[in-house]
Structure formats: C-alpha cells, structure tokens
PDB file of N, CA and C in Angstrom:
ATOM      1  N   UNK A   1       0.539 -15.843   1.639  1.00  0.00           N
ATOM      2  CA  UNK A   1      -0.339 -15.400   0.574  1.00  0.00           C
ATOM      3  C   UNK A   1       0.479 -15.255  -0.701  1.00  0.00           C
ATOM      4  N   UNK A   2      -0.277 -15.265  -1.387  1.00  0.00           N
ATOM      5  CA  UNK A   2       0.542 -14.942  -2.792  1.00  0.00           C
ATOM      6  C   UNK A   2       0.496 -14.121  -3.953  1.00  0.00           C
ATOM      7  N   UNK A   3       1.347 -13.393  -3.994  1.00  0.00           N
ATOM      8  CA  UNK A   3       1.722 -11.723  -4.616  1.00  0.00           C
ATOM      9  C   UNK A   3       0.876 -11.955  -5.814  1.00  0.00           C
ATOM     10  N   UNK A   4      -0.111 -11.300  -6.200  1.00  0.00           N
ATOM     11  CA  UNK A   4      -0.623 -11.033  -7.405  1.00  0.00           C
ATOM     12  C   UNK A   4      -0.286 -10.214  -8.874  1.00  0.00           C
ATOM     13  N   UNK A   5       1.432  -9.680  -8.743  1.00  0.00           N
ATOM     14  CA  UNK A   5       2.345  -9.606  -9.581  1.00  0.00           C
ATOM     15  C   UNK A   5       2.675 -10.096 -10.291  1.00  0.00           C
ATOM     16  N   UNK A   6       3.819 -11.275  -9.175  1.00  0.00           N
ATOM     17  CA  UNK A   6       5.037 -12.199  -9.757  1.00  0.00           C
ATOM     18  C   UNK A   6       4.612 -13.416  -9.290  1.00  0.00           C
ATOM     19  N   UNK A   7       3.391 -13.970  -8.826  1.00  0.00           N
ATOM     20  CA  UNK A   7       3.092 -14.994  -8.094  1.00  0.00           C
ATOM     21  C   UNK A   7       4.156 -15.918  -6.796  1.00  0.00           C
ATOM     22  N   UNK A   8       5.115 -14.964  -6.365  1.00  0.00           N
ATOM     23  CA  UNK A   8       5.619 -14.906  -5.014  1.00  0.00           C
ATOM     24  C   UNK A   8       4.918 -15.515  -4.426  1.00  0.00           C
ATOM     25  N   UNK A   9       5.552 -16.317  -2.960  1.00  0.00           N
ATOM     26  CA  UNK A   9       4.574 -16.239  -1.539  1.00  0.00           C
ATOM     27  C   UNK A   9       5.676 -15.135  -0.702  1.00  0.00           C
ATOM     28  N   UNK A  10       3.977 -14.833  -0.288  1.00  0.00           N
ATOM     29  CA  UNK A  10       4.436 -13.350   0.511  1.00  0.00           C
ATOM     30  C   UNK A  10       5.376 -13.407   2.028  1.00  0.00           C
ATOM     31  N   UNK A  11       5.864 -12.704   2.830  1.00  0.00           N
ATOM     32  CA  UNK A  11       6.249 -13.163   4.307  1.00  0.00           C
ATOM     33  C   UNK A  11       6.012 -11.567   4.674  1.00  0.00           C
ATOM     34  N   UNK A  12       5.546 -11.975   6.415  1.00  0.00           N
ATOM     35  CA  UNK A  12       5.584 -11.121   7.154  1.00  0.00           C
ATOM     36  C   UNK A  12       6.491 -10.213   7.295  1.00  0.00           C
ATOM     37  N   UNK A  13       6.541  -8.964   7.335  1.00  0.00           N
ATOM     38  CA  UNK A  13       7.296  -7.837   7.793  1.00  0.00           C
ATOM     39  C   UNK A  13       6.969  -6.571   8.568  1.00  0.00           C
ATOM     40  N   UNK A  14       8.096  -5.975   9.186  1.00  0.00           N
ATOM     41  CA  UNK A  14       7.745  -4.856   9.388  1.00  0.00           C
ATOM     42  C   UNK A  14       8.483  -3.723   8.987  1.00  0.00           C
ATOM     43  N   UNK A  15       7.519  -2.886   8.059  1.00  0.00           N
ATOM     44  CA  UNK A  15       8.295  -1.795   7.281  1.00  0.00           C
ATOM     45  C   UNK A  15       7.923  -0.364   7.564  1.00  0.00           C
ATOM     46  N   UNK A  16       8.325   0.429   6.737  1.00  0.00           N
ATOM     47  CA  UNK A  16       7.782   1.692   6.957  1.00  0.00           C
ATOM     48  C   UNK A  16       6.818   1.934   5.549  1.00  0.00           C
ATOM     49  N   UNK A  17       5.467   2.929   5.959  1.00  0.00           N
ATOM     50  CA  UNK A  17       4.849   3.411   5.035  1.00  0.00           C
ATOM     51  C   UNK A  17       4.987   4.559   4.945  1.00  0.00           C
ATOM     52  N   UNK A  18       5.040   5.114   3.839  1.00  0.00           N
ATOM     53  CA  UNK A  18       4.166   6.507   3.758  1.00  0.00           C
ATOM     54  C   UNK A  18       3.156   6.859   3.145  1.00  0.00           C
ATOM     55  N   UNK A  19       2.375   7.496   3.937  1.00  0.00           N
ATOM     56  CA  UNK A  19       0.900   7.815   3.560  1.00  0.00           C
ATOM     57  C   UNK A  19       0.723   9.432   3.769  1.00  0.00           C
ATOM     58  N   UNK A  20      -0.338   9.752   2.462  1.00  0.00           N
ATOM     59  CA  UNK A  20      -0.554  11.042   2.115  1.00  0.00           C
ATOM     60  C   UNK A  20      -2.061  11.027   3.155  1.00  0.00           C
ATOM     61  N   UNK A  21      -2.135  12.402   3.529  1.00  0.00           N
ATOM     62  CA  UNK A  21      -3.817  13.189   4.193  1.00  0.00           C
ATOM     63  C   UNK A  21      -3.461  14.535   4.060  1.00  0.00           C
ATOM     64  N   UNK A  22      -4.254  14.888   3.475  1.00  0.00           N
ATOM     65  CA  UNK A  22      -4.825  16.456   3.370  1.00  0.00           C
ATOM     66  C   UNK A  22      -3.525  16.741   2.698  1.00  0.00           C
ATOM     67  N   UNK A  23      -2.461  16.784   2.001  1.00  0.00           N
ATOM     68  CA  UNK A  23      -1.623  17.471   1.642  1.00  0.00           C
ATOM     69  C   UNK A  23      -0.242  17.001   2.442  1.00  0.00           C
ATOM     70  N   UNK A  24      -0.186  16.375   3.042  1.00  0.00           N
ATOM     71  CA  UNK A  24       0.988  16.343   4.281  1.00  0.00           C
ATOM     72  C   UNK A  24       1.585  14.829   4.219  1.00  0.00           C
ATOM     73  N   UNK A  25       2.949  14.705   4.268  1.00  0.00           N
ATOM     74  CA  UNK A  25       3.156  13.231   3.974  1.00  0.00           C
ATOM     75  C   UNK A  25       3.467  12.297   5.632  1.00  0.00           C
ATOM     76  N   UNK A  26       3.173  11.791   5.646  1.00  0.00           N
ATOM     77  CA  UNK A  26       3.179  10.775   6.869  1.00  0.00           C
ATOM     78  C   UNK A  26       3.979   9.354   6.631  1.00  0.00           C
ATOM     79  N   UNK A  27       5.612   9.725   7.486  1.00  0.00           N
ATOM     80  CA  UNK A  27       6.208   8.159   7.396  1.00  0.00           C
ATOM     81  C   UNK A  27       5.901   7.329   8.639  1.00  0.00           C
ATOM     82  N   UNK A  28       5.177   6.408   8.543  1.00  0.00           N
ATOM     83  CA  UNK A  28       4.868   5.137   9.719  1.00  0.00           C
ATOM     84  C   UNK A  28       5.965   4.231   9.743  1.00  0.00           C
ATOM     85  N   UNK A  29       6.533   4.058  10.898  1.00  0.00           N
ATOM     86  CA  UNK A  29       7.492   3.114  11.082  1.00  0.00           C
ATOM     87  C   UNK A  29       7.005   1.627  11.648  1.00  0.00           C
ATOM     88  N   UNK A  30       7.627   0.456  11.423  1.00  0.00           N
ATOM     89  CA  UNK A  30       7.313  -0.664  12.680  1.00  0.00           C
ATOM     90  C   UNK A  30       5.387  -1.268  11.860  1.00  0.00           C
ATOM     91  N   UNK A  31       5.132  -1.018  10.684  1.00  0.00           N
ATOM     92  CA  UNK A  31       3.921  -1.346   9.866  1.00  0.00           C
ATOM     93  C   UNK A  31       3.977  -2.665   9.640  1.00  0.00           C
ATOM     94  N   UNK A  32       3.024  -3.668   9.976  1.00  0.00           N
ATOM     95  CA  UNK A  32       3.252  -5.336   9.893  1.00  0.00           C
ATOM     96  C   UNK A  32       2.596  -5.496   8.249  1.00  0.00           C
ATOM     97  N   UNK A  33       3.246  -5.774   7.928  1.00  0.00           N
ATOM     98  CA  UNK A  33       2.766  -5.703   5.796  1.00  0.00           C
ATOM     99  C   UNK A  33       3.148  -7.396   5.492  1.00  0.00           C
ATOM    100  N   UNK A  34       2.669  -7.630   4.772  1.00  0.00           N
ATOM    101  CA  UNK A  34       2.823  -9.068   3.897  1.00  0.00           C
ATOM    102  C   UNK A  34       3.752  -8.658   3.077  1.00  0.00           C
ATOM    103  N   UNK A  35       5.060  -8.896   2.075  1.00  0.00           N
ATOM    104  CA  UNK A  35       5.953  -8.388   1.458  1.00  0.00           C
ATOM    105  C   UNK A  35       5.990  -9.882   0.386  1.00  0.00           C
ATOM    106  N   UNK A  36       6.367  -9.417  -0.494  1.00  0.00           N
ATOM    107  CA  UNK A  36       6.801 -10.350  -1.946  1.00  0.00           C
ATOM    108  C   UNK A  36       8.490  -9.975  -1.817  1.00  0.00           C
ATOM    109  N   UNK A  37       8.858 -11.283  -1.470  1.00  0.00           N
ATOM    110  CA  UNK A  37      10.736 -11.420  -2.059  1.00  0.00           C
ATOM    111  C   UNK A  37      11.017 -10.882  -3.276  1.00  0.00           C
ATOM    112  N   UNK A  38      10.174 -11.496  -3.678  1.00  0.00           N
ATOM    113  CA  UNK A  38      10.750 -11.715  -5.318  1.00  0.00           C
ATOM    114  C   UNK A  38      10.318 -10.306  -5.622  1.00  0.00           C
ATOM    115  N   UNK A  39       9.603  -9.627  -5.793  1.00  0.00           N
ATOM    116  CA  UNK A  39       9.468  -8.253  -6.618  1.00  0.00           C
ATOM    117  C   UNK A  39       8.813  -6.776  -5.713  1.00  0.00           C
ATOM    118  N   UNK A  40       8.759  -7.245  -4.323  1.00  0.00           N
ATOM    119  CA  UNK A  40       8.973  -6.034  -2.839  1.00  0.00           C
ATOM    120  C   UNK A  40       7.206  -5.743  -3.508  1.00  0.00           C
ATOM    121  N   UNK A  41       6.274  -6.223  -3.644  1.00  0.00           N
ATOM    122  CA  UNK A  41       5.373  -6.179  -3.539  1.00  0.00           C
ATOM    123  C   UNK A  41       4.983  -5.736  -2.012  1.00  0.00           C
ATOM    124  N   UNK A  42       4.015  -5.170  -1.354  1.00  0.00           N
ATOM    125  CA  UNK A  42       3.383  -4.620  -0.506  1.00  0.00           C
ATOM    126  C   UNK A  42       1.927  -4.672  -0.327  1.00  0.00           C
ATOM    127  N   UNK A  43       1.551  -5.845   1.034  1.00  0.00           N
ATOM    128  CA  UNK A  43      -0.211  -5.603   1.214  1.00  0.00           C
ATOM    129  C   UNK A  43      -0.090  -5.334   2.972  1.00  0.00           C
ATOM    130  N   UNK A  44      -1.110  -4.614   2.775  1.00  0.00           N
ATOM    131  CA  UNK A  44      -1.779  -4.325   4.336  1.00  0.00           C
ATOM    132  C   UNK A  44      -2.788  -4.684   4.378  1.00  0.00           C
ATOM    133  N   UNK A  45      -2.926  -5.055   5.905  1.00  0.00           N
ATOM    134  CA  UNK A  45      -4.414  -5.803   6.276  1.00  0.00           C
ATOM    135  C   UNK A  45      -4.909  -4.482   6.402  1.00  0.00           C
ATOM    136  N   UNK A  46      -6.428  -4.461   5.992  1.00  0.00           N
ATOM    137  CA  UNK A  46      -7.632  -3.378   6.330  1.00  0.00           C
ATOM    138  C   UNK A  46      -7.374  -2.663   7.633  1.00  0.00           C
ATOM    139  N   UNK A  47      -7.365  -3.620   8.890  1.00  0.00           N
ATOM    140  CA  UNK A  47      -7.169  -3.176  10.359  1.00  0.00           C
ATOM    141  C   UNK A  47      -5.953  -2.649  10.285  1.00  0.00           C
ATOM    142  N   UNK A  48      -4.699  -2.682  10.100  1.00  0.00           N
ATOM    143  CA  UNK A  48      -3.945  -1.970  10.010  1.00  0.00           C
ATOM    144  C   UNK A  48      -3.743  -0.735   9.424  1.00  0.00           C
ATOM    145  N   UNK A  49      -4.435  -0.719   7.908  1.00  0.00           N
ATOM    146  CA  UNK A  49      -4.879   0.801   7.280  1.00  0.00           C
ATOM    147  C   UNK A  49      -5.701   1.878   8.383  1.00  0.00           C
ATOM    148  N   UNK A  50      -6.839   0.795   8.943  1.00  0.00           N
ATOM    149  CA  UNK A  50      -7.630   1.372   9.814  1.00  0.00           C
ATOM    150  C   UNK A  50      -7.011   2.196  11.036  1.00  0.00           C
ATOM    151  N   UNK A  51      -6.119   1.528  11.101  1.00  0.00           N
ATOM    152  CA  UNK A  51      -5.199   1.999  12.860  1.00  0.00           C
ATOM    153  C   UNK A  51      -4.160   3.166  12.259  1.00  0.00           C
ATOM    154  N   UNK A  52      -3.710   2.744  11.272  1.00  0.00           N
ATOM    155  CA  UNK A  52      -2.562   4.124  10.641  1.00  0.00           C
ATOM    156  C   UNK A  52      -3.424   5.533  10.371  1.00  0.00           C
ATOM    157  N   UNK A  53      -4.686   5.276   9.669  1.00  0.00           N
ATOM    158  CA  UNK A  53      -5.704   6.597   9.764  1.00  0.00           C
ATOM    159  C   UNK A  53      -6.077   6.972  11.047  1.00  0.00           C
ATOM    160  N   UNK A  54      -6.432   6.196  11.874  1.00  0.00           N
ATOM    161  CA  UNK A  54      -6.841   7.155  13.386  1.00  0.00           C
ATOM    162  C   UNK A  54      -5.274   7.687  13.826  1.00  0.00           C
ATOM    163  N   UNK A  55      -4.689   7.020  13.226  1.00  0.00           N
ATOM    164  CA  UNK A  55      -3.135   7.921  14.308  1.00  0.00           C
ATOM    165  C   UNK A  55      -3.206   8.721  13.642  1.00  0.00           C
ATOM    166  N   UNK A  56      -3.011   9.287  12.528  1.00  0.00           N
ATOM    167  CA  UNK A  56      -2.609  10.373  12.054  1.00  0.00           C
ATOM    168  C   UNK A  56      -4.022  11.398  12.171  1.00  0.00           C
ATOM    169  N   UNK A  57      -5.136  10.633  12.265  1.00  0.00           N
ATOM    170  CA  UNK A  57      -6.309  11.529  12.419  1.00  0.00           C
ATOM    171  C   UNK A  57      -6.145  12.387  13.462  1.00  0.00           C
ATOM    172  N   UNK A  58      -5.755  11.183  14.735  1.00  0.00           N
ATOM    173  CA  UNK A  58      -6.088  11.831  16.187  1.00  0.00           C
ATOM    174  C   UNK A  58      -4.724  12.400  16.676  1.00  0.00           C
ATOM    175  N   UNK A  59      -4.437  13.066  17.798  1.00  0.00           N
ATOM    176  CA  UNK A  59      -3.403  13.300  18.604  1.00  0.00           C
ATOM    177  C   UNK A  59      -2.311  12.093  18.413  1.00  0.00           C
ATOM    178  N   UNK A  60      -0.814  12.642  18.037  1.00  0.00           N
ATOM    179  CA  UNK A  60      -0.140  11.688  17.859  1.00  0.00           C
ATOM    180  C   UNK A  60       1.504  12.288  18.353  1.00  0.00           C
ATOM    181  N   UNK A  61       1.830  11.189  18.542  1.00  0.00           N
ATOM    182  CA  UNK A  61       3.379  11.993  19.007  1.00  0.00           C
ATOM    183  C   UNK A  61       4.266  11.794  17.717  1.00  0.00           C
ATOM    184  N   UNK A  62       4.945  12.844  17.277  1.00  0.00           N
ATOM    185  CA  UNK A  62       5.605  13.094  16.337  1.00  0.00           C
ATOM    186  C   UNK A  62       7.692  12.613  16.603  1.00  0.00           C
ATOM    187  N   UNK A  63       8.049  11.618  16.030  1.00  0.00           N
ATOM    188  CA  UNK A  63       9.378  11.456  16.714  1.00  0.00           C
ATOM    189  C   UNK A  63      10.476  12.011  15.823  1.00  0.00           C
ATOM    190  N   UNK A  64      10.065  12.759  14.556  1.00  0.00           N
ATOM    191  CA  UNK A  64      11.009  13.290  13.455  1.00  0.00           C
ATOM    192  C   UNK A  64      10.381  13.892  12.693  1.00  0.00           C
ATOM    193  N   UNK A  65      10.970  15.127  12.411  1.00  0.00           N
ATOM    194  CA  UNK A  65      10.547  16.018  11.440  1.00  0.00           C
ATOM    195  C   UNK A  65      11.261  16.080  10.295  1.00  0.00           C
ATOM    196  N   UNK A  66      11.095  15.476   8.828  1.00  0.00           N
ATOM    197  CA  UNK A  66      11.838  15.765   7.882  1.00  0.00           C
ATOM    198  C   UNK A  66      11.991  16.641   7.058  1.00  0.00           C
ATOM    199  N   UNK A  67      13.194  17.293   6.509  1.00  0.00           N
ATOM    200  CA  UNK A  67      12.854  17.821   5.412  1.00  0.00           C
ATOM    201  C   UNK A  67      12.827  17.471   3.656  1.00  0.00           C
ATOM    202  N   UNK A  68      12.045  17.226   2.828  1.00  0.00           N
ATOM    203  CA  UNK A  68      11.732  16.419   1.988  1.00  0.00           C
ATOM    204  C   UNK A  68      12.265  17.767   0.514  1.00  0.00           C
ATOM    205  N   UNK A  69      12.849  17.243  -0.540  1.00  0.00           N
ATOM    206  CA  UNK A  69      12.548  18.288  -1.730  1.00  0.00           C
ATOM    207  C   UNK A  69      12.417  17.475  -2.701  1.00  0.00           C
ATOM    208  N   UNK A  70      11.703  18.269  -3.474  1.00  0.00           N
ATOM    209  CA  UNK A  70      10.414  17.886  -4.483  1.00  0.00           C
ATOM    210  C   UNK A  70      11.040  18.174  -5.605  1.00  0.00           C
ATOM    211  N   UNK A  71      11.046  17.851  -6.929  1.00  0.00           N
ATOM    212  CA  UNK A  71      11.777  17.860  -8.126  1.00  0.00           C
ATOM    213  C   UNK A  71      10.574  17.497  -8.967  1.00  0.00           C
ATOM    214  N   UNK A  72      10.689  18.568 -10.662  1.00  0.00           N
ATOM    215  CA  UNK A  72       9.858  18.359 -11.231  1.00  0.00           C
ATOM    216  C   UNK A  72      10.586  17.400 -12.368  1.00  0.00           C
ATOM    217  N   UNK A  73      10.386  16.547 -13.261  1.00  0.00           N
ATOM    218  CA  UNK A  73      10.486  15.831 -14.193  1.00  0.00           C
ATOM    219  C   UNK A  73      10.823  16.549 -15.502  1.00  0.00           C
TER     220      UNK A  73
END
C-alpha cells in the first residue's frame, strides 16, 4: 500500500502500539501494522484495532508493569 504522507510503499510489520482507554495507557506488543520506510508512517487494519479493544476490554494477562513520568512543556 502506499503511505499517504511521503508516498512510500508500505511493508508488513510487527510493532508495538500504544493505546489510550479510560485514562490508562496500554503497550501491545507483536501488532501486524503496514509501516512506511521512508517516514515510519503507521496503519492498522480495522480487525486488528478490533482485536486490541476486546483485549484490553476483556480479561487479559498483563506481562509488565511500567513505570511511565509525565513532564509538562
């Protein structure tokens, strides 16, 4: 496919996301994303958004707890 940025063609990967719910940050590891070389562009298929929301919706096993700090500008 091709990056709607830098007009890249995209390649398969698997990366990590993080995604926000309710306040709480969520890193997904092992995420199959389309990626742009040229400028690290990032797409997810729908079904995959779809599957990252029920995990974090439903019962999930947790393999790391981070601690994150926040800095104001």
């Amino acid at each position: 496919m091709k990056c709607t940025y830098c007009d890249g063609e995209t390649i398969t990967k698997r990366v990590r996301k993080q995604q926000w719910l309710n306040g709480k940050l969520y890193i997904i590891e092992n995420v199959k994303a389309e990626v742009c070389p040229e400028c690290g562009e990032r797409y997810y298929h729908a079904a995959v958004l779809d599957t990252i929301d029920s995990m974090i919706a439903g019962d999930h096993t947790v393999k790391e707890v981070l601690a994150v700090e926040v800095l104001t500008a």
